[in-house]
Protein backbone atom coordinates (compact mmCIF):
# COMPACT_ATOMS: atom_id res chain seq x y z
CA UNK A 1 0.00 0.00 0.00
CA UNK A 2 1.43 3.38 -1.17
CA UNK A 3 2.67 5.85 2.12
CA UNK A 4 0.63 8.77 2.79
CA UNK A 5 3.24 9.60 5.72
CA UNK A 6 6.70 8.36 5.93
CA UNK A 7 9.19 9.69 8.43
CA UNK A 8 12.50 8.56 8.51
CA UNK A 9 15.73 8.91 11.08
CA UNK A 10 13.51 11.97 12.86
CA UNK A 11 15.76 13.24 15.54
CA UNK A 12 14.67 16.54 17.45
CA UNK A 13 15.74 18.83 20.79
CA UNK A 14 16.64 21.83 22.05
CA UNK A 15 18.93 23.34 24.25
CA UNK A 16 18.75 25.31 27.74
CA UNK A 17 21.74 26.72 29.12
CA UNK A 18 24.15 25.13 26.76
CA UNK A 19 23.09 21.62 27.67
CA UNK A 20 21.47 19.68 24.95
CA UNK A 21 17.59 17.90 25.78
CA UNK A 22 16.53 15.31 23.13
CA UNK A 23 13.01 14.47 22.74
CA UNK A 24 12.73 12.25 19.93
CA UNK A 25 15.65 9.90 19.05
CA UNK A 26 15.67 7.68 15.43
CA UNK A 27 11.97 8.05 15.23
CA UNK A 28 11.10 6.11 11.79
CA UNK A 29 7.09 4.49 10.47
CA UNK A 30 5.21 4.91 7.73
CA UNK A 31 1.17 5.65 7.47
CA UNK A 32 -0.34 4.36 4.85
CA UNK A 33 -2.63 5.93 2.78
CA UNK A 34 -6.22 5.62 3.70
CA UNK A 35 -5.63 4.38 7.37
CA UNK A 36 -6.07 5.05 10.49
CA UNK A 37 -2.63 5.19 12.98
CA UNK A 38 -2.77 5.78 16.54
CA UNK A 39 -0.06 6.92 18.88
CA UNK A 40 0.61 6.59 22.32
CA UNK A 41 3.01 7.07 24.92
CA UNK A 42 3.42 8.32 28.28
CA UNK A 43 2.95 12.05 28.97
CA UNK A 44 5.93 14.61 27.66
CA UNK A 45 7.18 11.60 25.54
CA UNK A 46 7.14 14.24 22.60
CA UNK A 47 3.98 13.21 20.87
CA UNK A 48 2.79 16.77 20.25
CA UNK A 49 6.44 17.59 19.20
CA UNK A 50 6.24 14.97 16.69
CA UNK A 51 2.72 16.26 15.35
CA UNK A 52 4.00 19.98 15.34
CA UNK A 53 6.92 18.86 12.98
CA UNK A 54 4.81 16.26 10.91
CA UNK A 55 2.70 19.73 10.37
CA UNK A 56 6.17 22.09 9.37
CA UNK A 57 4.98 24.07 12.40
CA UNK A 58 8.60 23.55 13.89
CA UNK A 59 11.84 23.13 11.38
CA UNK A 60 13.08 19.36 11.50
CA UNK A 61 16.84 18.67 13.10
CA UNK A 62 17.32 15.62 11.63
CA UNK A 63 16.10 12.74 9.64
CA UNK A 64 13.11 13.58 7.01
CA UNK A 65 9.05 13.38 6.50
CA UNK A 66 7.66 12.90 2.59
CA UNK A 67 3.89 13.54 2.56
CA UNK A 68 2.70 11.43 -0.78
CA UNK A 69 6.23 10.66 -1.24
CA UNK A 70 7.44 14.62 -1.14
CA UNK A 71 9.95 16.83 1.62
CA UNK A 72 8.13 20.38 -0.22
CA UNK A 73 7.01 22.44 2.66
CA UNK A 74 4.36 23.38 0.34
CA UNK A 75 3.03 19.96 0.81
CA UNK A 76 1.54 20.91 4.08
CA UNK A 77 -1.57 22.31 2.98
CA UNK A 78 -2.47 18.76 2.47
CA UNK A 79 -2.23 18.52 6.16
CA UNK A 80 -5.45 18.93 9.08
CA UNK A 81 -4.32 19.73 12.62
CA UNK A 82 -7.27 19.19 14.86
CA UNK A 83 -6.37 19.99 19.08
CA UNK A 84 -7.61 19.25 22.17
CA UNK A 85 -9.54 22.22 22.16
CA UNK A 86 -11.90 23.25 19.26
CA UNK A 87 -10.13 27.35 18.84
CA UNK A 88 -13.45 28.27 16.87
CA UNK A 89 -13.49 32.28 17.03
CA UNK A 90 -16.17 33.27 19.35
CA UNK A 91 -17.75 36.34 16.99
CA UNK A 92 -18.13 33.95 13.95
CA UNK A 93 -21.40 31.98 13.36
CA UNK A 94 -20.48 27.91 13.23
CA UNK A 95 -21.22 28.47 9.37
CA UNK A 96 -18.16 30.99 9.44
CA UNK A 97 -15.96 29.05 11.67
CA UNK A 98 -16.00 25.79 9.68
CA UNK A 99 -15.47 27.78 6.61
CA UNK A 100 -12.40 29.30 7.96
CA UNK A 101 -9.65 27.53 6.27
CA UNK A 102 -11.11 28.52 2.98
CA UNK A 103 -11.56 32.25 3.95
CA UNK A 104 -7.58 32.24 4.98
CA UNK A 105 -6.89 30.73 1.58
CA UNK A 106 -9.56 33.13 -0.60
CA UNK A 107 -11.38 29.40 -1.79
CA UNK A 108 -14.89 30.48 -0.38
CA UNK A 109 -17.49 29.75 -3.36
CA UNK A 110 -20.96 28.44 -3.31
CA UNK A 111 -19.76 25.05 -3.59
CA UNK A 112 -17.96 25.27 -0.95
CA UNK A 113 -20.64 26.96 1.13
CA UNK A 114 -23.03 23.97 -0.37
CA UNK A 115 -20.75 21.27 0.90
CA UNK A 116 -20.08 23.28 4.65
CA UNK A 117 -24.39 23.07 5.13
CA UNK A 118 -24.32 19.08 3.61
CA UNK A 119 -21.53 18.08 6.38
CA UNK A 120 -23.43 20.25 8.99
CA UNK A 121 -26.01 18.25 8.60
CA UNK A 122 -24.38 14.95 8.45
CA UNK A 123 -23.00 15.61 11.85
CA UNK A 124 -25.75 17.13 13.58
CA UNK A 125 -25.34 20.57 13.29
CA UNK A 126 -27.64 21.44 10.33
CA UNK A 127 -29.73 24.08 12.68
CA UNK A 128 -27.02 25.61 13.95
CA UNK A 129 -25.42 27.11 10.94
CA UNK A 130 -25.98 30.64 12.20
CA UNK A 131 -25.29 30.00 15.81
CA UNK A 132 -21.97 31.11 17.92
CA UNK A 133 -19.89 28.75 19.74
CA UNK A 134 -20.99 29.49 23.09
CA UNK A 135 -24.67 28.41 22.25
CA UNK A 136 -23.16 24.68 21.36
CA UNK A 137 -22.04 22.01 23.96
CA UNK A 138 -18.42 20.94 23.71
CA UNK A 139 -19.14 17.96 21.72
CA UNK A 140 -21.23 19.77 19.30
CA UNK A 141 -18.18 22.35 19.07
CA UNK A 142 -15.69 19.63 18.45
CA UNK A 143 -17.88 18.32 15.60
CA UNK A 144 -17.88 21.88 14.37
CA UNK A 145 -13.88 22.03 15.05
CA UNK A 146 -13.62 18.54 12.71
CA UNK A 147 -15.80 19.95 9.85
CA UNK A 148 -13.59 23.13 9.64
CA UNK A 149 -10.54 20.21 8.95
CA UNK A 150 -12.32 18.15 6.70
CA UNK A 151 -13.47 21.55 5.02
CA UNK A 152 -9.96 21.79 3.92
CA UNK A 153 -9.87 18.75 2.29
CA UNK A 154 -6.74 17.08 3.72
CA UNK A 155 -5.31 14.00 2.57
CA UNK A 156 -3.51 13.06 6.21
CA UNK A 157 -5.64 14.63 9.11
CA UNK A 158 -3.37 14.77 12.31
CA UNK A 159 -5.51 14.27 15.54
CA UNK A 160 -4.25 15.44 19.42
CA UNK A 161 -6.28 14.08 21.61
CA UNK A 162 -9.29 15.88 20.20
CA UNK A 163 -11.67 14.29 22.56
CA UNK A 164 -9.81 14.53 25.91
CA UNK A 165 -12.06 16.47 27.77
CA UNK A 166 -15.15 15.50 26.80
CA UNK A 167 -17.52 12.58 28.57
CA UNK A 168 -16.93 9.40 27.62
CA UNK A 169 -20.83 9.25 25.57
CA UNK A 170 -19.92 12.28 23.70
CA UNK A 171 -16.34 10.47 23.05
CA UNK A 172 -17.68 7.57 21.68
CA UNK A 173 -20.06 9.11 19.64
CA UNK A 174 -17.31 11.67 18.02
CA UNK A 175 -15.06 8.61 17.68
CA UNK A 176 -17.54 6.93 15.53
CA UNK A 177 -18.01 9.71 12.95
CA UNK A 178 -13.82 9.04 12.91
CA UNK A 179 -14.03 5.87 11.79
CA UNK A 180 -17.25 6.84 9.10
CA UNK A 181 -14.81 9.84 7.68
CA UNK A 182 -12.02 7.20 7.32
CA UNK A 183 -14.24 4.94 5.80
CA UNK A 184 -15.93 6.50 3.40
CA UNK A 185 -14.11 9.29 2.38
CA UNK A 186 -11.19 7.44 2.58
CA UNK A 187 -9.14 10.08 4.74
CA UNK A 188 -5.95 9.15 6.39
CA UNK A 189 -6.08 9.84 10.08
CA UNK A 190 -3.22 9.92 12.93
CA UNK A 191 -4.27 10.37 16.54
CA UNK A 192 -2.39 10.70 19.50
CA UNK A 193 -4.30 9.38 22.56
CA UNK A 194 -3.49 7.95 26.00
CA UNK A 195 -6.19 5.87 25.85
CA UNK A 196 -5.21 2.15 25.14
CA UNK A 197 -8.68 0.87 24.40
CA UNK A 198 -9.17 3.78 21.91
CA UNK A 199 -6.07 3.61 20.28
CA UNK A 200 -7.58 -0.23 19.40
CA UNK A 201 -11.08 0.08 18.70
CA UNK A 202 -10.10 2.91 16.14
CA UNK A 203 -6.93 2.15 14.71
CA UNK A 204 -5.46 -0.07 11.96
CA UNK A 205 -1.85 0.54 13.23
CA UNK A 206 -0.73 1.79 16.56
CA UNK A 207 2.66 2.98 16.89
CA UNK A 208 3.95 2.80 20.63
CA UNK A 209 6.40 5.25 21.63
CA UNK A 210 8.91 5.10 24.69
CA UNK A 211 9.26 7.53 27.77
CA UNK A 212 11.42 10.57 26.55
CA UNK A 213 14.07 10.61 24.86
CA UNK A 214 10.93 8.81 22.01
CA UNK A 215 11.96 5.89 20.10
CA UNK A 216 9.32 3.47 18.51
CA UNK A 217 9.10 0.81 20.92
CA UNK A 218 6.86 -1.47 19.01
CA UNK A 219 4.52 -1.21 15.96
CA UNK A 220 1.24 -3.57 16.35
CA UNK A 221 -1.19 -3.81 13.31
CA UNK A 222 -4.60 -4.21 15.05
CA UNK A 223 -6.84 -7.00 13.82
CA UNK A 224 -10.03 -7.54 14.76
CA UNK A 225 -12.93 -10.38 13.97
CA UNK A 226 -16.00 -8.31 13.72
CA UNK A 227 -18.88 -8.99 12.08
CA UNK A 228 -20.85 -6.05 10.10
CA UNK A 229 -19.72 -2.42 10.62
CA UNK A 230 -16.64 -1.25 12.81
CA UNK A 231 -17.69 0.69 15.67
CA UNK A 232 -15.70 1.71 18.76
CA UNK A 233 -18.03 -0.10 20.62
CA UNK A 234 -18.29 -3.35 18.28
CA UNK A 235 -14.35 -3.49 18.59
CA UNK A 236 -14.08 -3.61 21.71
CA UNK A 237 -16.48 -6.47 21.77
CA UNK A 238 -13.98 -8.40 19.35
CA UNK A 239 -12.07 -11.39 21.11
CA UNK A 240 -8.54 -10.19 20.19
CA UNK A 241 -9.66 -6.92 22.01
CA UNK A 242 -8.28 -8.10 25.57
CA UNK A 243 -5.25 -9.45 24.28
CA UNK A 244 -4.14 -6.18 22.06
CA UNK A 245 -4.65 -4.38 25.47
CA UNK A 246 -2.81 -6.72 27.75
CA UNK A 247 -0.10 -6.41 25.25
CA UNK A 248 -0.22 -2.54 24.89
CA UNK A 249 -0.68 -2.15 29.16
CA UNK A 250 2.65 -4.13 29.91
CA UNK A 251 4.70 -1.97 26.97
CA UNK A 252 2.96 0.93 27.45
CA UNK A 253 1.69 0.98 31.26
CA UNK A 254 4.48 0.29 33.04
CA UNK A 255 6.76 2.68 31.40
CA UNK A 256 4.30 5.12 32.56
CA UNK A 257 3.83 4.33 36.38
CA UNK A 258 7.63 4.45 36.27
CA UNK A 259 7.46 8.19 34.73
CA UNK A 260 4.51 8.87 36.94
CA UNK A 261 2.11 9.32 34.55
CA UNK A 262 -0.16 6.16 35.18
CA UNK A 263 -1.42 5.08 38.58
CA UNK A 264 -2.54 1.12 38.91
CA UNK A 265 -5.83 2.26 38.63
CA UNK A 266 -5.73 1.71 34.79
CA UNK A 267 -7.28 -1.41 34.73
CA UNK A 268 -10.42 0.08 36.52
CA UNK A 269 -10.94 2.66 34.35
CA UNK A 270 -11.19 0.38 31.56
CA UNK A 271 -13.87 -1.41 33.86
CA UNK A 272 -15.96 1.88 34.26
CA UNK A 273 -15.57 2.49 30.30
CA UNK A 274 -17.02 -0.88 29.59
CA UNK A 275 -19.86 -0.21 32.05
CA UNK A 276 -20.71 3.04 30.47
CA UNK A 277 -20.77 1.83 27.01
CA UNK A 278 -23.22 -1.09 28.35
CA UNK A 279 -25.59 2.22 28.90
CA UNK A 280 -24.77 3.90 25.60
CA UNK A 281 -27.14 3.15 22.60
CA UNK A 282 -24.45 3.07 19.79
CA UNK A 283 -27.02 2.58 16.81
């Protein structure tokens, strides 16, 4: 399968007082086109580094990324950058917001304004067109936050922990329309979460990366027997489920109760998460 992403010998730092700090060391993976890649790693492992140079936010050090097989920094209009939180502009109606990206680049035409309304109202947000963010919960402004991405229409749509701070319903729900924008507009995705049974129910590949200074510490492909549609709730109803986790909680779990960043109390909130999707209706 052709790359979408490939990144290659990425090293990257900085220095404070004339000592040296590295944060990612010989990263190197490839994304293929038209899938979905999770990544996760304990906290300050560099993940958001790593995302801020796959976008040509920050110069690179060392080592290279080709987007569809190019280095051209002009390549990263292809790119999406969707944050933890949803930055829509307070004085602009949700119609405006989500149209954004084509206002910075003069592409606003009635096509354009056609498509904005048709994704509204895939997503649930077809009356509030003319509303203002503060008149929309925070999972309605996080759909409204992905349609201004998609708007753009990016080939690789980078993800940071979009859905961090919103209830684990909401979460599910959001995660959901993920997997029908990977689907069936064949979009491909990277998302960094901390959440091990997210990272499986949505991904096809999730890269695990080490406490800082970041290597890859293991690649897994994730595949799962499930029968009709992939949802995030049908996945984690798949019998190799359990076993991608245990795998993923002794590399990844461990690692971060020695950096501090896990307590024990992992495997219980995976307990409460199952117990709340018992109560969510996911049809």
């Amino acid at each position: 399968m052709t790359a979408a992403l490939q990144v290659s010998g990425l090293h990257h730092g900085y220095f404070n007082r004339g000592q040296y700090t590295e944060i990612l060391q010989d990263i190197s993976f490839s994304v293929p086109k038209g899938s979905f890649v999770c990544i996760v790693g304990p906290s300050g492992a560099g993940k958001t580094t790593l995302f801020n140079l796959l976008a040509r936010f920050m110069p690179v050090q060392q080592g290279t990324i080709l987007l569809d097989g190019s280095a051209d920094n002009a390549q990263r209009d292809k790119l999406g950058y969707m944050l933890q939180k949803d930055l829509l502009f307070p004085w602009r109606t949700i119609l405006d917001n989500v149209l954004l990206g084509l206002d910075i680049h003069r592409r606003r035409d009635r096509r354009h304004i056609e498509r904005a309304h048709e994704y509204l109202r895939r997503y649930g947000l077809e009356g509030y067109a003319h509303a203002y963010p503060n008149q929309l919960s925070g999972g309605m402004r996080q759909r409204a936050a992905l349609i201004r991405t998609l708007m753009v229409e990016p080939s690789l749509i980078l993800l940071d922990e979009p859905f961090s701070a919103l209830d684990y319903q909401t979460r599910l729900l959001l995660e959901n329309e993920l997997l029908e924008i990977n689907r069936r507009e064949h979009r491909t995705m990277m998302l960094v979460t901390h959440d091990i049974g997210e990272a499986i129910s949505l991904a096809d590949r999730v890269i695990v990366l080490s406490h800082r200074p970041a290597h890859v510490k293991a690649i897994h492909e994730i595949r799962l027997t499930i029968s009709g549609t992939r949802t995030p709730w049908e996945a984690r109803k798949a019998p190799e489920y359990h076993t991608y986790f245990d795998i993923l909680w002794q590399e990844l779990g461990l690692q971060m109760e020695m950096a501090g960043g896990m307590s024990a109390s992992g495997r219980e909130t995976e307990n409460r998460d199952q117990q709340s999707l018992q109560a969510t209706n996911f049809q």
